[in-house]
PDB file of N, CA and C in Angstrom:
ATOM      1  N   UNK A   1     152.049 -20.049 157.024  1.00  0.00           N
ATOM      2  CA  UNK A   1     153.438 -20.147 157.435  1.00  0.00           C
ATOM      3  C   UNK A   1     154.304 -20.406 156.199  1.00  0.00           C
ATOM      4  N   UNK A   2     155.375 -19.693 156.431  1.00  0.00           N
ATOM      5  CA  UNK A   2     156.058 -19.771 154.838  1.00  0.00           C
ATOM      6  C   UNK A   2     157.475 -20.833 154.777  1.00  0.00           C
ATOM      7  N   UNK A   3     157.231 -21.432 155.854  1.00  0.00           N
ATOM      8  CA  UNK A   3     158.235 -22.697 156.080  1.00  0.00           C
ATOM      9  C   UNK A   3     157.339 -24.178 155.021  1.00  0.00           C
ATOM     10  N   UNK A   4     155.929 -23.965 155.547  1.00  0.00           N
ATOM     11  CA  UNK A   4     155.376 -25.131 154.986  1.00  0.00           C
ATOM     12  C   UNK A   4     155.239 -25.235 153.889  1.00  0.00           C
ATOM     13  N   UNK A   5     155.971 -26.399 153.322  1.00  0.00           N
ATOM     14  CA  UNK A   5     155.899 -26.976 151.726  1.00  0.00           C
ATOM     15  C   UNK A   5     154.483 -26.222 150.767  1.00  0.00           C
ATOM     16  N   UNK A   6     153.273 -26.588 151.568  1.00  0.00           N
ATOM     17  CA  UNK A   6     152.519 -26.428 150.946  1.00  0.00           C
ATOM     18  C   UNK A   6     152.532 -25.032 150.561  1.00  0.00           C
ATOM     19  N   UNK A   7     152.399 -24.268 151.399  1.00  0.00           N
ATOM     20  CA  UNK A   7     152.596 -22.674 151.401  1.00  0.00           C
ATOM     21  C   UNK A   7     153.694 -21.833 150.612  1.00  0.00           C
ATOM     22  N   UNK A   8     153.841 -22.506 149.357  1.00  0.00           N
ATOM     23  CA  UNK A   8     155.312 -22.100 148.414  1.00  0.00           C
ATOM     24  C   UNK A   8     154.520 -20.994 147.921  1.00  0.00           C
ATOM     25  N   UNK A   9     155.776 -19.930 147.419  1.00  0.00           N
ATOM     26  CA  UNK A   9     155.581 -18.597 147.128  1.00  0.00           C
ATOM     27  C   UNK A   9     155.630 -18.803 145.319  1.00  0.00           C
ATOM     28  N   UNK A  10     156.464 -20.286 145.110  1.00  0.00           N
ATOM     29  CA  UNK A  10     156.900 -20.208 143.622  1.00  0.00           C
ATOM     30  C   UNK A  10     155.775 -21.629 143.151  1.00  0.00           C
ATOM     31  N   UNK A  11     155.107 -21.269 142.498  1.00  0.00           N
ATOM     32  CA  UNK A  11     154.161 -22.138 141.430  1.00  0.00           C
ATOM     33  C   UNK A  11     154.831 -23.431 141.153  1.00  0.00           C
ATOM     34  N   UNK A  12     154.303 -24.898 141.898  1.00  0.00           N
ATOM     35  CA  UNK A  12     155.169 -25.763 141.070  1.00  0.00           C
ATOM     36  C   UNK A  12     155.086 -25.831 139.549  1.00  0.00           C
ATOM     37  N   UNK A  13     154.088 -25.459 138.731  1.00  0.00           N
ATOM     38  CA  UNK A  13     154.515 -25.170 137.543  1.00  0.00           C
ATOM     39  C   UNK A  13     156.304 -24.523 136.951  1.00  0.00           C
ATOM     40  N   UNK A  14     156.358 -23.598 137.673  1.00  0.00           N
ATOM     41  CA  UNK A  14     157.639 -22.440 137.588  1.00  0.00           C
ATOM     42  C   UNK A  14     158.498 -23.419 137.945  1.00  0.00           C
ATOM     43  N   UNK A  15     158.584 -23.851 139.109  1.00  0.00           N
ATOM     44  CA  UNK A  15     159.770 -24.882 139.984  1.00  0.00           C
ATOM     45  C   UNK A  15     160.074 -26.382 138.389  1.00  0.00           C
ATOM     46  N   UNK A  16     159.250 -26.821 138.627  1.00  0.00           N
ATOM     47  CA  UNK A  16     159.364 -27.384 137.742  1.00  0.00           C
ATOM     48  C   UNK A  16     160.052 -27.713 136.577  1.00  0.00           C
ATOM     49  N   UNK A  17     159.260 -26.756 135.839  1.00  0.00           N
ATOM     50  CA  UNK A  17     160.118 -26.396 134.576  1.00  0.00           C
ATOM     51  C   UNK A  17     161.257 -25.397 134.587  1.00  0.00           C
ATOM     52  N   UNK A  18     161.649 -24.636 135.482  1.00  0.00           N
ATOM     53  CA  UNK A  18     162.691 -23.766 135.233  1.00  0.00           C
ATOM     54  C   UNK A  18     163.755 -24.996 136.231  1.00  0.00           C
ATOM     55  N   UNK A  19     163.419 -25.872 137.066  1.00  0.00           N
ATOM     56  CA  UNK A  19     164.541 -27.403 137.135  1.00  0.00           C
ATOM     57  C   UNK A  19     164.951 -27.876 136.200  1.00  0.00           C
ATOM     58  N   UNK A  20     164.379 -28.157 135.068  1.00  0.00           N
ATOM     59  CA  UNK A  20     164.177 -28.847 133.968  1.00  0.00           C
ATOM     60  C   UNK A  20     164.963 -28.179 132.937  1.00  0.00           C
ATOM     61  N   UNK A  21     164.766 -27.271 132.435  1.00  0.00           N
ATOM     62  CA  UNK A  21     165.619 -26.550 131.908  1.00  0.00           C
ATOM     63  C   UNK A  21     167.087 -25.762 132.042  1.00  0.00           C
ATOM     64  N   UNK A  22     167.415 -25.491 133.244  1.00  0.00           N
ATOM     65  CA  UNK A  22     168.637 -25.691 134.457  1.00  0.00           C
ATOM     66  C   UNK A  22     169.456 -26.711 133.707  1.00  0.00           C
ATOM     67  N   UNK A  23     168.272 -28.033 134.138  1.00  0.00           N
ATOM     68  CA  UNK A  23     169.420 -29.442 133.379  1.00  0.00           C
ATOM     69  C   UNK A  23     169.218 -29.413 131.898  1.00  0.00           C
ATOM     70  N   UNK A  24     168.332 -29.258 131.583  1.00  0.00           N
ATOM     71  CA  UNK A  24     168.368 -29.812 130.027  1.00  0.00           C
ATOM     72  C   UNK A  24     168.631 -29.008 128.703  1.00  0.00           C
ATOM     73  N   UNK A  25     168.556 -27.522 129.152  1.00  0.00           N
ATOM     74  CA  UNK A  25     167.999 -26.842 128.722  1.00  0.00           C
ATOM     75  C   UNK A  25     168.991 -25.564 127.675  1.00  0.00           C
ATOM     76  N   UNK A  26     170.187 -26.085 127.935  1.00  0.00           N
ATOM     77  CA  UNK A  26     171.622 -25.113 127.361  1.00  0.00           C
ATOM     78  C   UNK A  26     171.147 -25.583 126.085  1.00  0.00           C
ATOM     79  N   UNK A  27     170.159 -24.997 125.367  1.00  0.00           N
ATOM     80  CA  UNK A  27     170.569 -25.155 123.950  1.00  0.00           C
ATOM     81  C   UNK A  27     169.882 -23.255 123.611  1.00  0.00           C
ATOM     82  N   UNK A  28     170.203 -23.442 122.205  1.00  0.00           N
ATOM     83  CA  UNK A  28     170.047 -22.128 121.723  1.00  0.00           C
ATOM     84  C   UNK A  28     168.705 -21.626 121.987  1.00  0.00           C
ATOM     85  N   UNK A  29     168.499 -20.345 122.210  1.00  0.00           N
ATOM     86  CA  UNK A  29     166.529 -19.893 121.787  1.00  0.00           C
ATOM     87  C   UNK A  29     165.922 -20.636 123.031  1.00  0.00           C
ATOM     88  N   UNK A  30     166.132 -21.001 123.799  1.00  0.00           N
ATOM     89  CA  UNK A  30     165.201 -22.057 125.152  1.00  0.00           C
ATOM     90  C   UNK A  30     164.229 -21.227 125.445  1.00  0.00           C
ATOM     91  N   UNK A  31     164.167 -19.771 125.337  1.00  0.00           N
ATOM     92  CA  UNK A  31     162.630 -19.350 125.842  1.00  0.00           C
ATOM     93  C   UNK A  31     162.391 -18.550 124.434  1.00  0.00           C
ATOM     94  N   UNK A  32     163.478 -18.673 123.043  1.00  0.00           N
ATOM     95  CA  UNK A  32     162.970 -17.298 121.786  1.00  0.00           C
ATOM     96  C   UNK A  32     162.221 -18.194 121.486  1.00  0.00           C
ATOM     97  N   UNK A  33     162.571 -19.619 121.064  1.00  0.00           N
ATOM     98  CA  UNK A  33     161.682 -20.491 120.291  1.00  0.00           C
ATOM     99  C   UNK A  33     160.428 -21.295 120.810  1.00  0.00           C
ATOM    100  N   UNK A  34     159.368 -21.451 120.286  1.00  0.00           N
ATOM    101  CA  UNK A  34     157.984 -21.781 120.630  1.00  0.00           C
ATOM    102  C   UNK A  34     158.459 -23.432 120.357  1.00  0.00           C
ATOM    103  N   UNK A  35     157.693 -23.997 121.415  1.00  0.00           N
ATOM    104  CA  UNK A  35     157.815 -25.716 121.356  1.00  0.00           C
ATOM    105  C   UNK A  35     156.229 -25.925 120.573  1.00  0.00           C
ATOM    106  N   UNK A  36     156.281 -27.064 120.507  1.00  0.00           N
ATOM    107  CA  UNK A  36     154.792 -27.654 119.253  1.00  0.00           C
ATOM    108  C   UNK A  36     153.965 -27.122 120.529  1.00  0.00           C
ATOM    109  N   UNK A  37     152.760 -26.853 119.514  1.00  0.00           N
ATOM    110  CA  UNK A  37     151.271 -26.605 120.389  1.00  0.00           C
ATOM    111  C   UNK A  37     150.884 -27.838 121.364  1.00  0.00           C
ATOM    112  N   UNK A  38     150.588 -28.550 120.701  1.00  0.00           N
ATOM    113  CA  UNK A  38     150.225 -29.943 121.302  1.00  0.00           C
ATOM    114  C   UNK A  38     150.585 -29.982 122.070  1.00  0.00           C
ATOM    115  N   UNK A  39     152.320 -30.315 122.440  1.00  0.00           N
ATOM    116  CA  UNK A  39     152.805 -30.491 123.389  1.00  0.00           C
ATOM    117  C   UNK A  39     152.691 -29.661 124.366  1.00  0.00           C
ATOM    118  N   UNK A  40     152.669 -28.860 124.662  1.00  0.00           N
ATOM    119  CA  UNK A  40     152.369 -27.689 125.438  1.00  0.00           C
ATOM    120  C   UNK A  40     151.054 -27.706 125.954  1.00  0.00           C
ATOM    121  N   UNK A  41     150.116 -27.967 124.994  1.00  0.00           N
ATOM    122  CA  UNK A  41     148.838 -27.895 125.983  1.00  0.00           C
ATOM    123  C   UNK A  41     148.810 -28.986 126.847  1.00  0.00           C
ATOM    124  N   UNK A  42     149.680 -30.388 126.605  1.00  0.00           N
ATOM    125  CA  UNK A  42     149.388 -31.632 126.676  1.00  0.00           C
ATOM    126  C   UNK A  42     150.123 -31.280 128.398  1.00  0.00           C
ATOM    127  N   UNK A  43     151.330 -30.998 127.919  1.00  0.00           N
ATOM    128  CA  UNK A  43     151.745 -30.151 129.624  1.00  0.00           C
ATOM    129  C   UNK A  43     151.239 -29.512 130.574  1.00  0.00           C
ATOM    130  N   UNK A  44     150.770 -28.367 130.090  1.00  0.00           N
ATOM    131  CA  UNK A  44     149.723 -27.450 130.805  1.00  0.00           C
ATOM    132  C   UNK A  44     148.488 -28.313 131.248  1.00  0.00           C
ATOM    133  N   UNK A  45     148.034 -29.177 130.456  1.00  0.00           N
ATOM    134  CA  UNK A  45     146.430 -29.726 131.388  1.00  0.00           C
ATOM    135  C   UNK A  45     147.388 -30.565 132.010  1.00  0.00           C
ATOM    136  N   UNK A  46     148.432 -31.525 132.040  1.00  0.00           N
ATOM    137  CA  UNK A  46     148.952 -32.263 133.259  1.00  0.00           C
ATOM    138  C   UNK A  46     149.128 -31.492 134.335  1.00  0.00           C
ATOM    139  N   UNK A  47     149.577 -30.811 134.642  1.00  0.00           N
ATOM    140  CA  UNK A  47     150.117 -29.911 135.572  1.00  0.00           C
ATOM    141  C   UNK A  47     148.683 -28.869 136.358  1.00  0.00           C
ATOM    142  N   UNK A  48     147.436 -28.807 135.162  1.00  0.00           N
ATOM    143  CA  UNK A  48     146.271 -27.956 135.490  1.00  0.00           C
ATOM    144  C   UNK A  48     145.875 -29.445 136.359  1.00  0.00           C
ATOM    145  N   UNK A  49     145.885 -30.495 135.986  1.00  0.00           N
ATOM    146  CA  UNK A  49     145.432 -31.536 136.601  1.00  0.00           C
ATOM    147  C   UNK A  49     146.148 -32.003 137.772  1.00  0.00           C
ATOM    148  N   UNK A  50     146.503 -30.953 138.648  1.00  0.00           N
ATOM    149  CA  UNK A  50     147.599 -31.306 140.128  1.00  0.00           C
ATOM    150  C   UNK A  50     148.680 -32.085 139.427  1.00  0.00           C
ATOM    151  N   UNK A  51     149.056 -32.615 138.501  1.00  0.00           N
ATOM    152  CA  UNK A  51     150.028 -33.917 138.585  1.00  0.00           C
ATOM    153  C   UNK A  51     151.287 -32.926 138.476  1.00  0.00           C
ATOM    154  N   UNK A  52     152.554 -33.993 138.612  1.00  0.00           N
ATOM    155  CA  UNK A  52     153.442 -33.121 138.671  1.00  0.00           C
ATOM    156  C   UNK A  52     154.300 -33.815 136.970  1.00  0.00           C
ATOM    157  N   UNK A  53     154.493 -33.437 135.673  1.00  0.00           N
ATOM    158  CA  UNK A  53     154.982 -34.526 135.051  1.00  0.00           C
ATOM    159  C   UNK A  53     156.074 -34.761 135.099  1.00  0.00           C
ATOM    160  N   UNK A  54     156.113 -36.142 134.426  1.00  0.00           N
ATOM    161  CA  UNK A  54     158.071 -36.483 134.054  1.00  0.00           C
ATOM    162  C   UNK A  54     158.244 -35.690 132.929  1.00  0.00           C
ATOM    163  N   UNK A  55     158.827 -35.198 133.087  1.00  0.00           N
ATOM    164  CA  UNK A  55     159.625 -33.555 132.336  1.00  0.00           C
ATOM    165  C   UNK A  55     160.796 -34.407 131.405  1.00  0.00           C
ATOM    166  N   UNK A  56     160.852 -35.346 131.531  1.00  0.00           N
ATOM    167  CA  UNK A  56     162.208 -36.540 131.176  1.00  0.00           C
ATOM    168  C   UNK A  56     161.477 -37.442 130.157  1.00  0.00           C
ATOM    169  N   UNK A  57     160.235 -37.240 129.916  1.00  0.00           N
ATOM    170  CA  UNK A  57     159.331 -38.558 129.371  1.00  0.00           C
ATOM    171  C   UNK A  57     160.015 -37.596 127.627  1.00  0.00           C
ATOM    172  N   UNK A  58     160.186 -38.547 126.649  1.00  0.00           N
ATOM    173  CA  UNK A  58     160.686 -38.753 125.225  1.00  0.00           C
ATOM    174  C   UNK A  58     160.148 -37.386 124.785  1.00  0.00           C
ATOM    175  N   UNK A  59     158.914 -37.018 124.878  1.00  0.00           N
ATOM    176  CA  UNK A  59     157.907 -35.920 124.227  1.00  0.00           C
ATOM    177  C   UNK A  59     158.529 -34.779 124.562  1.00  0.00           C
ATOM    178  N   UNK A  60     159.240 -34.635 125.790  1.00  0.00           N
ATOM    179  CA  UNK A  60     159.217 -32.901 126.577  1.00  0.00           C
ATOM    180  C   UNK A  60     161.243 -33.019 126.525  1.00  0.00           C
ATOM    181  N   UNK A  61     161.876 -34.417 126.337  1.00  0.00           N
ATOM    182  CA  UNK A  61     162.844 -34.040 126.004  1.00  0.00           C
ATOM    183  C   UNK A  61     163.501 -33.653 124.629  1.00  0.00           C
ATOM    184  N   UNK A  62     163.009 -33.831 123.643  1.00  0.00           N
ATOM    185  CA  UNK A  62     162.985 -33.922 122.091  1.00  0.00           C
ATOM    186  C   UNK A  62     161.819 -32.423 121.713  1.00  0.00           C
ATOM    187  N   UNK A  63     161.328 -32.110 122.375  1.00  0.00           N
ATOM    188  CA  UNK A  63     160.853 -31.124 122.023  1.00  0.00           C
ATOM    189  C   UNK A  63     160.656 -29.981 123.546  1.00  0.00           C
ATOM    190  N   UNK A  64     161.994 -29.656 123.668  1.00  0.00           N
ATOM    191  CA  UNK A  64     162.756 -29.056 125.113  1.00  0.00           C
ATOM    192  C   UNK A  64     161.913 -27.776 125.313  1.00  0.00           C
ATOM    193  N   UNK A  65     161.523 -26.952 124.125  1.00  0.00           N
ATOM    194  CA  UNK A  65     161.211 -25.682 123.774  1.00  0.00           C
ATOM    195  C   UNK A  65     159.537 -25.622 124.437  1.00  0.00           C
ATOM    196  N   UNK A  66     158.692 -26.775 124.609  1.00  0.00           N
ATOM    197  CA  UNK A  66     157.553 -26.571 125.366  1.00  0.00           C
ATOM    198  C   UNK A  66     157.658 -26.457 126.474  1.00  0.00           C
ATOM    199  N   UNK A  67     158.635 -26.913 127.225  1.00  0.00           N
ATOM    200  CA  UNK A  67     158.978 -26.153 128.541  1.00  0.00           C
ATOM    201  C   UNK A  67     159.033 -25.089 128.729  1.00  0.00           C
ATOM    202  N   UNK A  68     159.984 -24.217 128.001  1.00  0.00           N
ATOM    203  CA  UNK A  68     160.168 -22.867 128.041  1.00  0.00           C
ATOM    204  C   UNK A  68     158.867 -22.244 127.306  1.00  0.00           C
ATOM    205  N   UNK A  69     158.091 -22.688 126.735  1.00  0.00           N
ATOM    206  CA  UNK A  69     156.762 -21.982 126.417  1.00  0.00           C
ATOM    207  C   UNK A  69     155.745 -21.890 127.101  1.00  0.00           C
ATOM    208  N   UNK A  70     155.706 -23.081 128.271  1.00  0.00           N
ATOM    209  CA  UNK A  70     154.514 -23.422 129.071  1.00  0.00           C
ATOM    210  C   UNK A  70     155.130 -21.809 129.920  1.00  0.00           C
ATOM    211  N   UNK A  71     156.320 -21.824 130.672  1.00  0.00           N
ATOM    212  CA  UNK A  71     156.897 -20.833 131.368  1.00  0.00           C
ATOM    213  C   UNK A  71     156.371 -19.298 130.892  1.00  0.00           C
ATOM    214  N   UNK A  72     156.822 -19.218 129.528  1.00  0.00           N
ATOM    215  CA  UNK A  72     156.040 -17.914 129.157  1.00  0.00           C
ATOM    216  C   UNK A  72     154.425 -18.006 129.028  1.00  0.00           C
ATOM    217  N   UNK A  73     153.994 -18.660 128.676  1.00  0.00           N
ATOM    218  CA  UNK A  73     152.507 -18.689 128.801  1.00  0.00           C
ATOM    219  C   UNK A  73     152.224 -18.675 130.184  1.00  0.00           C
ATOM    220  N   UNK A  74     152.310 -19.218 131.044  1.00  0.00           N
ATOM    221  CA  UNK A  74     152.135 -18.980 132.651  1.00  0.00           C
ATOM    222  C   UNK A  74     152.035 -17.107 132.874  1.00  0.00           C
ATOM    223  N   UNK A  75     153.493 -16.726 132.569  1.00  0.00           N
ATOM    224  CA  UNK A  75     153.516 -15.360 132.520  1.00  0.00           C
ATOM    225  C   UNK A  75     152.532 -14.606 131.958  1.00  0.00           C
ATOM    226  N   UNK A  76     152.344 -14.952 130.916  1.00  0.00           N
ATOM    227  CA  UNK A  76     151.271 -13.724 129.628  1.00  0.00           C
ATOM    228  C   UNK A  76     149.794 -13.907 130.456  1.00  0.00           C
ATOM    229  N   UNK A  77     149.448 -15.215 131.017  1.00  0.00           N
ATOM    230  CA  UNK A  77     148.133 -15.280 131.779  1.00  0.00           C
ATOM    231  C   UNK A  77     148.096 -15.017 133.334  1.00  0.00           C
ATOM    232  N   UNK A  78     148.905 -14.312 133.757  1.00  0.00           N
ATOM    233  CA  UNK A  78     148.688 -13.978 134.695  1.00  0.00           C
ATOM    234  C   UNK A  78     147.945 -12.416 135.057  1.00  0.00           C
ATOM    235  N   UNK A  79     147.021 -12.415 136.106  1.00  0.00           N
ATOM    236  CA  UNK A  79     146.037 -11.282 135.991  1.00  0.00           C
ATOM    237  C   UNK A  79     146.259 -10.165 136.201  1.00  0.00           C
ATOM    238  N   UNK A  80     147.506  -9.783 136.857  1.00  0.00           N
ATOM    239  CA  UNK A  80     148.578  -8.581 136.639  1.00  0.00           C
ATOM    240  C   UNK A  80     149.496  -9.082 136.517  1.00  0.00           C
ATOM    241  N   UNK A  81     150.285  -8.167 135.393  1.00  0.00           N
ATOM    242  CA  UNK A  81     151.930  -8.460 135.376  1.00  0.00           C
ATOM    243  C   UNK A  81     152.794  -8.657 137.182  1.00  0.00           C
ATOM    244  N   UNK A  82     153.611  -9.550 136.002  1.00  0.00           N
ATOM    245  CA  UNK A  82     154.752  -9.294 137.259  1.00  0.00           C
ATOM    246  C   UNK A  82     155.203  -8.112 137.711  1.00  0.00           C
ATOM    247  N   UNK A  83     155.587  -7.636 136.866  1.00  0.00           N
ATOM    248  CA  UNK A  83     156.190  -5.995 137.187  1.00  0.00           C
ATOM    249  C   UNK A  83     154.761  -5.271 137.178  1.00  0.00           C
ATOM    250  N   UNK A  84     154.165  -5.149 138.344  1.00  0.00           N
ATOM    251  CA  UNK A  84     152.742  -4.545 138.544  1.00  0.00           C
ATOM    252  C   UNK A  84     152.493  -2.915 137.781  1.00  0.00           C
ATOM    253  N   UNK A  85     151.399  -3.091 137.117  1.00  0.00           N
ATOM    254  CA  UNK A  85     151.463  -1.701 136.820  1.00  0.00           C
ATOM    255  C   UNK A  85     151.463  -0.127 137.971  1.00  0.00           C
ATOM    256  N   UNK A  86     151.719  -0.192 138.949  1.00  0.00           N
ATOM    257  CA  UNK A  86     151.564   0.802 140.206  1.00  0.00           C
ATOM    258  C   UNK A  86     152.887   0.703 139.690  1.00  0.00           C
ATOM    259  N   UNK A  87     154.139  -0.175 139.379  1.00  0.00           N
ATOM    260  CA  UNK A  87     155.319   0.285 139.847  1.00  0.00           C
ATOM    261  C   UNK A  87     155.930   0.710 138.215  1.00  0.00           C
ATOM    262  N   UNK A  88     154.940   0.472 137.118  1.00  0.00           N
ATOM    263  CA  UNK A  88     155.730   0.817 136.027  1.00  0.00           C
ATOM    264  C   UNK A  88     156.634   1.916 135.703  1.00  0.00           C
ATOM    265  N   UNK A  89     156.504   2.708 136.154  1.00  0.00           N
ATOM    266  CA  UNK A  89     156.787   4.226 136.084  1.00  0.00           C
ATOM    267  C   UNK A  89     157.939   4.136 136.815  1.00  0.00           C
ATOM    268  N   UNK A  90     158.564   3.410 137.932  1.00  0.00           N
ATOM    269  CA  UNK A  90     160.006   3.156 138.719  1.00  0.00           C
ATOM    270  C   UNK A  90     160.778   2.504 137.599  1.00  0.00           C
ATOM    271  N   UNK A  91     159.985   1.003 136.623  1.00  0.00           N
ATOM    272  CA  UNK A  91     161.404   0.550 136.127  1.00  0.00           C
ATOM    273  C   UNK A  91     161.280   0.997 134.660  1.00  0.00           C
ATOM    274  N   UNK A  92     160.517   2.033 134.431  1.00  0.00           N
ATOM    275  CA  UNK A  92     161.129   2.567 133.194  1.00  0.00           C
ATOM    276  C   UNK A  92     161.316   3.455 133.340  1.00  0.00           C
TER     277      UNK A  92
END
């Protein structure tokens, strides 16, 4: 059922960080520029680990840009593109 919370269509990963960046996130480059490695993985296993993080904690606000990297990395690992290859040929 697509009413139930649990049953979300959007990744709380995605929800998450694209909240987060909404608020925090008007600065220049938010998805050109790469945030530190560290931080990013340090995100990604929180979040691989069910938790949901504080996106607000000192680390992820001072270094804003691992947000927007976890976001593209989500993308690049996913097992088909978004734009599926059956439909490539429509949007180009």
């Amino acid at each position: 059922q697509l009413t139930d919370p649990a049953c979300s269509l959007v990744p709380q990963v995605l929800k998450s960080c694209t909240e987060f960046i909404e608020k925090h996130g008007i600065v220049d480059g938010i998805y050109r520029l790469s945030g530190i490695a560290s931080n990013i993985q340090k995100l990604r296993h929180e979040f691989d680990s069910e938790q949901i993080p504080d996106l607000t904690k000192d680390i992820y606000i001072q270094d804003i840009h691992c947000v927007g990297s976890l976001c593209k990395l989500y993308f690049r690992e996913l097992p088909n593109p978004l734009l599926t290859y059956q439909l490539y040929e429509k949007f180009s």
